[in-house]
Protein backbone atom coordinates (compact mmCIF):
# COMPACT_ATOMS: atom_id res chain seq x y z
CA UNK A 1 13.80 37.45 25.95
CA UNK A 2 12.32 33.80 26.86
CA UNK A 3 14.68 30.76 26.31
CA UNK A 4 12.48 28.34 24.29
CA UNK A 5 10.89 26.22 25.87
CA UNK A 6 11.82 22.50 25.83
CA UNK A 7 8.69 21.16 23.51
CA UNK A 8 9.30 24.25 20.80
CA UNK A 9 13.40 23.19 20.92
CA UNK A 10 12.19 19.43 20.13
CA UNK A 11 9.77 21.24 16.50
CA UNK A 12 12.78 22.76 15.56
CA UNK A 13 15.34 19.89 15.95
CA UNK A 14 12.36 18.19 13.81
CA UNK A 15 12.04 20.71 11.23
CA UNK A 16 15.58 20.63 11.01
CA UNK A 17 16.26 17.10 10.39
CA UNK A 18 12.92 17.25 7.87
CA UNK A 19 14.55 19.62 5.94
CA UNK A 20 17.91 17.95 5.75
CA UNK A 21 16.18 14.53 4.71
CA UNK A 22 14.66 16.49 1.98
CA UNK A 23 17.56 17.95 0.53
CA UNK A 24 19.59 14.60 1.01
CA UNK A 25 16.95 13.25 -0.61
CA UNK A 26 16.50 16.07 -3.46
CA UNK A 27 20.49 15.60 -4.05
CA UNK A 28 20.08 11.67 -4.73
CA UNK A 29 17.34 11.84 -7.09
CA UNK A 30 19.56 14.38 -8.60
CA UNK A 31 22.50 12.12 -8.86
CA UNK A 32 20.34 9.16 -10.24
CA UNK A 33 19.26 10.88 -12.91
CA UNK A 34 22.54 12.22 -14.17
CA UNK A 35 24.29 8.62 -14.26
CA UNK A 36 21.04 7.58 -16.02
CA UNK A 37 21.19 10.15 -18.24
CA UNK A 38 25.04 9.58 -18.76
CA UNK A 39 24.64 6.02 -19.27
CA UNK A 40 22.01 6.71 -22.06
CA UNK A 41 24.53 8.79 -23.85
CA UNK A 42 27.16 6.38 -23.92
CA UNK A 43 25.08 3.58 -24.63
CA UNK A 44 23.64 5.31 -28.13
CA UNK A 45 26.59 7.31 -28.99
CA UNK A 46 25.11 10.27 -28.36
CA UNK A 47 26.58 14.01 -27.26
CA UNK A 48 27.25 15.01 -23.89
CA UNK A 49 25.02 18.09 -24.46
CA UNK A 50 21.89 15.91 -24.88
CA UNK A 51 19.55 17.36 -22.18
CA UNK A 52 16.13 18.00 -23.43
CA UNK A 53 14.15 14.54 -24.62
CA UNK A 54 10.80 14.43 -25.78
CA UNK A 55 8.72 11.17 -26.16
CA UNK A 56 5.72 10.84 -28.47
CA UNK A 57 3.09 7.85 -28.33
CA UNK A 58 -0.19 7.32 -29.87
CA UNK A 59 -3.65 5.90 -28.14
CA UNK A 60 -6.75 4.91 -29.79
CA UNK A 61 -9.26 1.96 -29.62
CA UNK A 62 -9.61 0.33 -33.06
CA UNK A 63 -8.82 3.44 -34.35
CA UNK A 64 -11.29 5.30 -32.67
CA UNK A 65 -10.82 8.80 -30.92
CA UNK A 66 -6.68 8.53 -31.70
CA UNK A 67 -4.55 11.25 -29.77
CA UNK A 68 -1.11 11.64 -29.90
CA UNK A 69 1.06 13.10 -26.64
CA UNK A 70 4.47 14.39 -26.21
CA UNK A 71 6.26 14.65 -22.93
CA UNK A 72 9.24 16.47 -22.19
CA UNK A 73 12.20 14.97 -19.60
CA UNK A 74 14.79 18.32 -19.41
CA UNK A 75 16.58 19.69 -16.50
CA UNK A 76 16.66 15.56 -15.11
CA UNK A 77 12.79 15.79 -14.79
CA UNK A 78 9.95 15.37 -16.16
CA UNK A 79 8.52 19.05 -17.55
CA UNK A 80 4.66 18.44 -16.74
CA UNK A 81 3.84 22.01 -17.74
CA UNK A 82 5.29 21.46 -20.96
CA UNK A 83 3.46 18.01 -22.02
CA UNK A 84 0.83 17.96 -24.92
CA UNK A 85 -1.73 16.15 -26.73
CA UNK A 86 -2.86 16.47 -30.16
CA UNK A 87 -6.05 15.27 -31.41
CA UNK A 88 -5.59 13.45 -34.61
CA UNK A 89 -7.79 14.29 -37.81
CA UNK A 90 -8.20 13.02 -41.38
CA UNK A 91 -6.09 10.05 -41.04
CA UNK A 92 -7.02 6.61 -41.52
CA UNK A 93 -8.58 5.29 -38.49
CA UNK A 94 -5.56 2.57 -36.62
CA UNK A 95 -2.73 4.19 -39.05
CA UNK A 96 -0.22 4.84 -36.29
CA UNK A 97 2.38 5.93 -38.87
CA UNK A 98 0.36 8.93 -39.95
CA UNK A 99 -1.13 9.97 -36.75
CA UNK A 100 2.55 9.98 -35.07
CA UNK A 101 3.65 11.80 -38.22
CA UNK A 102 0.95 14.62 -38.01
CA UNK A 103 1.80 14.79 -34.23
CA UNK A 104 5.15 15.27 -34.78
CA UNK A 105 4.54 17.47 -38.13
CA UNK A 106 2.04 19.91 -35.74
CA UNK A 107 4.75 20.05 -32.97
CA UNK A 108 8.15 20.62 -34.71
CA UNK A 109 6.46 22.81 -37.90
CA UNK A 110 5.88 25.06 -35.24
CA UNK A 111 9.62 25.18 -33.71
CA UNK A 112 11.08 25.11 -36.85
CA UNK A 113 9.03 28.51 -37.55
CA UNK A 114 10.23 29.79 -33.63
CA UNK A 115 8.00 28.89 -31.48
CA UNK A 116 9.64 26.88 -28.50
CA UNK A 117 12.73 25.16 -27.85
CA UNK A 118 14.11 22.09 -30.22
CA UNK A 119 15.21 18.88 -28.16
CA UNK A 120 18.16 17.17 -28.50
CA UNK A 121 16.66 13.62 -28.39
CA UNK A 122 13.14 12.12 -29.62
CA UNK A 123 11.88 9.22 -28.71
CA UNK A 124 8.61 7.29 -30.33
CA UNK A 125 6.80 4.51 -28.55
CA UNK A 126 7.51 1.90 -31.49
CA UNK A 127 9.99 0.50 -33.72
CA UNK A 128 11.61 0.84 -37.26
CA UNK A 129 8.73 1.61 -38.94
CA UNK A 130 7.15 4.20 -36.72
CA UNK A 131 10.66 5.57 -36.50
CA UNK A 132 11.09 5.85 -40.53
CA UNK A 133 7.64 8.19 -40.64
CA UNK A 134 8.95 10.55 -37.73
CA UNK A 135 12.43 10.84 -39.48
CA UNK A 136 10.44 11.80 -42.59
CA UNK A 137 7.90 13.89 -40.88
CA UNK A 138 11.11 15.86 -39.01
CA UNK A 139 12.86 15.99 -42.21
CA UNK A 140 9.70 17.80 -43.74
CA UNK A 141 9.78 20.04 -40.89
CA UNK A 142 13.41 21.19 -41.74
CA UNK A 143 14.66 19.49 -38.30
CA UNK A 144 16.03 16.18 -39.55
CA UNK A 145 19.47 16.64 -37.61
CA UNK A 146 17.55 15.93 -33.92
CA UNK A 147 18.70 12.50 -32.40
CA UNK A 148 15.42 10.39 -32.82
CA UNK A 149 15.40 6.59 -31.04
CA UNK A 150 12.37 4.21 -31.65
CA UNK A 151 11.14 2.18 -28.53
CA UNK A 152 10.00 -1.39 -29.65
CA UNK A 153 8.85 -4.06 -27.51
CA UNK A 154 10.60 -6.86 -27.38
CA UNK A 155 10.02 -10.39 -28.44
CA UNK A 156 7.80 -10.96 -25.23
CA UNK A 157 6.25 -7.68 -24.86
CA UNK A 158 8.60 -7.32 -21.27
CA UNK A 159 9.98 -4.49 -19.61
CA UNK A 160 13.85 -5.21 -20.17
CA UNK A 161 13.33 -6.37 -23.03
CA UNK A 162 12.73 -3.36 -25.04
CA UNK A 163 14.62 -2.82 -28.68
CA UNK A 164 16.04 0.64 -29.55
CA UNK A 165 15.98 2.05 -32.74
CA UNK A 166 18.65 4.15 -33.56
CA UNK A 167 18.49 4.35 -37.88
CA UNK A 168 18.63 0.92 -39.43
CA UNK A 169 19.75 -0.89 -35.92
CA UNK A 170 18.35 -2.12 -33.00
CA UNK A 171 20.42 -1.51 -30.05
CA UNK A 172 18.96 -3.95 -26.65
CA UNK A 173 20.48 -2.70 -22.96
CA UNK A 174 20.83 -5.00 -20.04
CA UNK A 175 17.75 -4.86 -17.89
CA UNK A 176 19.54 -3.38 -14.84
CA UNK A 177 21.06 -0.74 -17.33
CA UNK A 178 20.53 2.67 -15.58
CA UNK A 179 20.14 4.23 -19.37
CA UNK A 180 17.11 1.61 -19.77
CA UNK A 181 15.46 2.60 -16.36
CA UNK A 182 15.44 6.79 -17.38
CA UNK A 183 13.86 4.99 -21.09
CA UNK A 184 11.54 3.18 -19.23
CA UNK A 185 10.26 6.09 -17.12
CA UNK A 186 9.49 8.35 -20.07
CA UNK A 187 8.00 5.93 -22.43
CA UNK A 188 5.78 4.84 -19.43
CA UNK A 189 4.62 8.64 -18.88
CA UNK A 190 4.03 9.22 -22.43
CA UNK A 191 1.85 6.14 -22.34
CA UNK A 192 0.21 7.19 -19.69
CA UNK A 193 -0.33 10.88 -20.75
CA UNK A 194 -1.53 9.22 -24.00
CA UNK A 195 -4.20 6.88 -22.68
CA UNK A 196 -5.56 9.54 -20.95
CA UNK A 197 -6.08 11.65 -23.42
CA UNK A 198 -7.97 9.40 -25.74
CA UNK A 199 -10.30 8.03 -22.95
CA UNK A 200 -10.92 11.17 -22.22
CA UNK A 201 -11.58 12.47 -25.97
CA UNK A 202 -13.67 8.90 -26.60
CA UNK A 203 -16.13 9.57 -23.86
CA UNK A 204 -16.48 13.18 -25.14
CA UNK A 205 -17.35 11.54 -28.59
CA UNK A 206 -19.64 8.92 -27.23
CA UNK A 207 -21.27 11.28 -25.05
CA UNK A 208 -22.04 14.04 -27.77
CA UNK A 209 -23.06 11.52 -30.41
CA UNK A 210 -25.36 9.73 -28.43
CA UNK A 211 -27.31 13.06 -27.54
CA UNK A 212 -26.52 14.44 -31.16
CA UNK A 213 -28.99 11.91 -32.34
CA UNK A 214 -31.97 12.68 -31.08
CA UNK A 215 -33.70 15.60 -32.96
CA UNK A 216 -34.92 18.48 -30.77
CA UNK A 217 -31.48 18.18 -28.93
CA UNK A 218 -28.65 20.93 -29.84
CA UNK A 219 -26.10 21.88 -28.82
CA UNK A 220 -27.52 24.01 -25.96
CA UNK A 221 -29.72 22.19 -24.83
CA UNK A 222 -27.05 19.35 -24.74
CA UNK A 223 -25.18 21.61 -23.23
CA UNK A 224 -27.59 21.91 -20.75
CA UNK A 225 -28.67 17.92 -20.04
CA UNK A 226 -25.05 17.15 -19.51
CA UNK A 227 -24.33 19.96 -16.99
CA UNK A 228 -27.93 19.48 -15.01
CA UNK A 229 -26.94 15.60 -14.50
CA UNK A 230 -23.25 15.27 -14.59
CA UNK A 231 -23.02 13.75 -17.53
CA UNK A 232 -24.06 11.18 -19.78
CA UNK A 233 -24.52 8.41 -17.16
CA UNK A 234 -26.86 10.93 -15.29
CA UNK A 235 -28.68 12.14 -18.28
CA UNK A 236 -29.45 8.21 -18.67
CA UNK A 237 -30.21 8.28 -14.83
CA UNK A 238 -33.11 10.70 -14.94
CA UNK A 239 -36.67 10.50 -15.26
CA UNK A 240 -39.06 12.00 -17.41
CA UNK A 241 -39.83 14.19 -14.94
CA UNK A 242 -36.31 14.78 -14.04
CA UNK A 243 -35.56 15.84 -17.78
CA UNK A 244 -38.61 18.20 -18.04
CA UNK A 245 -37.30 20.43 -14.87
CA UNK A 246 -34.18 21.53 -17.65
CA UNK A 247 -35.22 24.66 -19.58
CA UNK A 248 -36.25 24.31 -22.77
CA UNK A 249 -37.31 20.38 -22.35
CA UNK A 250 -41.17 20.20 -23.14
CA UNK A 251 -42.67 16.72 -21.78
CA UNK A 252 -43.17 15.80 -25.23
CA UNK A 253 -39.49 15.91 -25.85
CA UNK A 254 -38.42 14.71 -22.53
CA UNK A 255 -40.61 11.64 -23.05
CA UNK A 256 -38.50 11.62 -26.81
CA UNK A 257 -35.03 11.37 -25.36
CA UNK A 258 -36.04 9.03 -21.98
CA UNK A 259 -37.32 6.49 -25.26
CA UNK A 260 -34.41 6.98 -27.47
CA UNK A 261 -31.63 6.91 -24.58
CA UNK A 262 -33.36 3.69 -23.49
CA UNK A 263 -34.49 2.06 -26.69
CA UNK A 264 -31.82 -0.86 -26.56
């Protein structure tokens, strides 16, 4: 037996105080969360067994690729693992009311049937009127006794300034409320997970369509363009020579899409 040395006592004293940070740490974030979730109670009326919240918001550009995405705050976190997006079909292109109600119609059908676990609280990125077609869309789903709480701007689009929604009134919390601050943070992540998706979904769309429109060009070999250059913006990139090295790209058609992908 070797008595450590002095350098190796010093890494542990380090690792020591590291870890205890990191728990003191880990034990404040705790204790934020549960006044802000406690204050959020109180300030809505709600039950002290609220616990699970999920937040819905919609993204498109003038109406254009809309998704919808839910993320889930339980266990005084966010629940990354459990977020989602839904791509929105056969509604009228900038109708927010109809793609939050088929989001929320998609999501809760299937809980109502058993699949998953029912929150306590709902919130929706937008105000009395986006709030109306998610009570109806929850009441179609059988679910219409969940706590649901519309998130309007306010009157100058600030943070603090926000308008709740709880049925037919509008409930406004000081902008140091701690309540506010855990709203805040979800809404912002369900923006966030939102915008994503559609960007991501609208360069999909403009990238397929814009190869979808040359004839000779399906979905293999599309397939195949966008994987050879990365994409779209490579695609655009390469020459006619570059295009004919793909297989199944005579020079006949390679000279085809290098005109078309070009021709404004």
């Amino acid at each position: 037996y070797t008595r450590p040395t002095a350098e190796r006592r010093a890494w542990l004293e380090m690792a020591r105080q590291n870890a205890l940070q990191a728990l003191k740490s880990k034990l404040t974030e705790h204790s934020t969360q549960e006044t802000r979730l406690a204050a959020l109670r109180e300030a809505l009326g709600l039950p002290d067994t609220v616990q699970r919240i999920e937040c819905f918001d919609v993204s498109h550009t003038m109406g254009e690729a809309t998704v919808a995405a839910c993320v889930v705050y339980d266990r005084m976190d966010m629940c990354r693992s459990e977020y989602r997006r839904y791509n929105i079909e056969g509604v009228q292109p900038g109708d927010d009311y109809g793609a939050l109600a088929q989001a929320l119609s998609r999501r809760y059908g299937r809980i109502a049937g058993g699949e998953g676990v029912a929150p306590d609280l709902i919130f929706i990125d937008g105000g009395k009127g986006q709030v109306s077609a998610a009570r109806e869309a929850l009441a179609d789903a059988g679910l219409s006794d969940i706590a649901l709480v519309g998130i309007a701007k306010g009157p100058e689009r600030k943070p603090g300034l926000e308008e709740l929604w709880a049925g037919e009134r509008a409930v406004t919390l000081a902008p140091d409320h701690p309540g506010l601050h855990l709203i805040q943070r979800i809404r912002d992540e369900a923006h966030r997970f939102a915008i994503a998706g559609h960007r991501a979904r609208r360069s999909k769309r403009r990238t397929t369509s814009t190869l979808e429109g040359i004839a000779g060009i399906g979905a293999k070999r599309r397939k195949q363009l966008l994987t050879r250059f990365g994409g779209l913006k490579g695609v655009m990139g390469a020459s006619v020579e570059d295009l004919t090295q793909v297989e199944g790209i005579s020079r006949k058609l390679a000279e085809k899409i290098y005109q078309e992908l070009h021709a404004a």
